[in-house]
Protein backbone atom coordinates (compact mmCIF):
# COMPACT_ATOMS: atom_id res chain seq x y z
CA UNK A 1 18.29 -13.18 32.74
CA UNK A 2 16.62 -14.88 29.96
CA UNK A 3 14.04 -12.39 29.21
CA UNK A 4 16.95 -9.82 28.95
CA UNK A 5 18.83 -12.59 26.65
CA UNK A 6 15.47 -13.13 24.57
CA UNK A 7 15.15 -9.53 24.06
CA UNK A 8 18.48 -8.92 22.96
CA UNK A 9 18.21 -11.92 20.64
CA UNK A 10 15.08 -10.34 18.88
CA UNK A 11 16.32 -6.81 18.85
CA UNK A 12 19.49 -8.37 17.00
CA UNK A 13 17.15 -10.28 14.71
CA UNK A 14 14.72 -7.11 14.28
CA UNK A 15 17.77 -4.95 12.95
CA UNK A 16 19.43 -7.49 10.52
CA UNK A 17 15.73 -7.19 9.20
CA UNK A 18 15.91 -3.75 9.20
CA UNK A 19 19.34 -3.87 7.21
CA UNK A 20 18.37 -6.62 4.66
CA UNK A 21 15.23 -4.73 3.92
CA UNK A 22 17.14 -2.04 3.04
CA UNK A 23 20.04 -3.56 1.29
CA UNK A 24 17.02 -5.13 -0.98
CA UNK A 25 15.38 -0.99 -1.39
CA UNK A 26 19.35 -0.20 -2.48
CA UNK A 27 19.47 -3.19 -4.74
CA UNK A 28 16.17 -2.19 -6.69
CA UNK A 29 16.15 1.34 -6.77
CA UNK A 30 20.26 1.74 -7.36
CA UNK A 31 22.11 -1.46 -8.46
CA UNK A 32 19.39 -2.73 -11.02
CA UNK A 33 17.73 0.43 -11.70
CA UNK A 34 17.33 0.82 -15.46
CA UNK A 35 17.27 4.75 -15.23
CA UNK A 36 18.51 7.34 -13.37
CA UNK A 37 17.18 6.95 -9.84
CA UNK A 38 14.58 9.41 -9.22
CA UNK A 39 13.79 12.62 -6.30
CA UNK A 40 11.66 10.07 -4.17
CA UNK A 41 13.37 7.20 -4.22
CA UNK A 42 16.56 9.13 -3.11
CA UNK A 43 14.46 10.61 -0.37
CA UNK A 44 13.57 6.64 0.19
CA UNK A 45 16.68 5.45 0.14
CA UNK A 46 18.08 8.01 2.53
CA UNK A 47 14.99 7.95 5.13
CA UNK A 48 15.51 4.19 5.06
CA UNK A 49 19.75 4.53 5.87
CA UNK A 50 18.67 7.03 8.50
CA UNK A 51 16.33 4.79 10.44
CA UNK A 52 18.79 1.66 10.40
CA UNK A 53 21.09 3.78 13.40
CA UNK A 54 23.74 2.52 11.92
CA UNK A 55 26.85 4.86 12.19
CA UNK A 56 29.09 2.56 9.92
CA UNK A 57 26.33 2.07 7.74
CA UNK A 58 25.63 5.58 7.27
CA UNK A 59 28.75 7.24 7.34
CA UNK A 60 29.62 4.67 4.20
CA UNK A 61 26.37 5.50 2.49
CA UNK A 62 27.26 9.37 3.45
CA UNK A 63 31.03 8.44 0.99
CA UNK A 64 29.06 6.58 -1.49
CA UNK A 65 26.65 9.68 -2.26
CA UNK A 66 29.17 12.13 -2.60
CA UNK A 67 31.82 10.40 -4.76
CA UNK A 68 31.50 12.36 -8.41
CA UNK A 69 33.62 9.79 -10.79
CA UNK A 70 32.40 6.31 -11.88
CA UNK A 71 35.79 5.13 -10.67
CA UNK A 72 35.33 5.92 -6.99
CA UNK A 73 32.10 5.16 -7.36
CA UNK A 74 32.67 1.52 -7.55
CA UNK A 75 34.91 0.99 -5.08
CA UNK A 76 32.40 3.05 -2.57
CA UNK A 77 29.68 1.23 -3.43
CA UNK A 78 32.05 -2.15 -2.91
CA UNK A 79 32.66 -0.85 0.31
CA UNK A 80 28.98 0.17 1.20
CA UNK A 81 28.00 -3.26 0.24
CA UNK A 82 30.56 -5.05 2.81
CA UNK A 83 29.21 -2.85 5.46
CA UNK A 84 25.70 -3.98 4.88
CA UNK A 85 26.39 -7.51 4.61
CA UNK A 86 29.10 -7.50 7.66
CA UNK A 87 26.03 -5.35 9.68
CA UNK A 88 23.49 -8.29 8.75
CA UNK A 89 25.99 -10.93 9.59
CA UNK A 90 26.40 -9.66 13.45
């Protein structure tokens, strides 16, 4: 019982890892980018969203990526960034 406990306890630990790691990817390549964000780091960005296995997570990211006005765009990216932090806080 407290081997399963233990392991449940680092696999929750592992994947707020996993989700701050990217959060910090987003905040670099998107958020404080000084240029348009380039081919590979898109392809970074959304190999990194992928791998997190996050449904929430993804299916937010999914909304953020395909909103076309800067209005929308902000309040997706608001709500992408509660998801992330409300993911890491679990």
């Amino acid at each position: 019982m407290a081997n399963k406990k233990l392991s449940l306890e680092m696999a929750k630990e592992k994947n707020r890892e996993n989700i701050l790691s990217f959060t910090s990817l987003f905040v670099s390549k998107v958020i404080t980018a000084n240029s348009v964000v380039s081919f590979e780091d898109r392809l970074k960005l959304e190999n990194a969203v992928r791998s997190l296995n996050n449904k929430k997570i993804f299916d937010e990211w999914e909304n953020l990526i395909a909103v076309k006005d800067q209005t929308h765009a902000q309040a997706e990216l608001e709500k992408f960034l509660q998801v992330l932090i409300g993911a890491a806080a679990k």
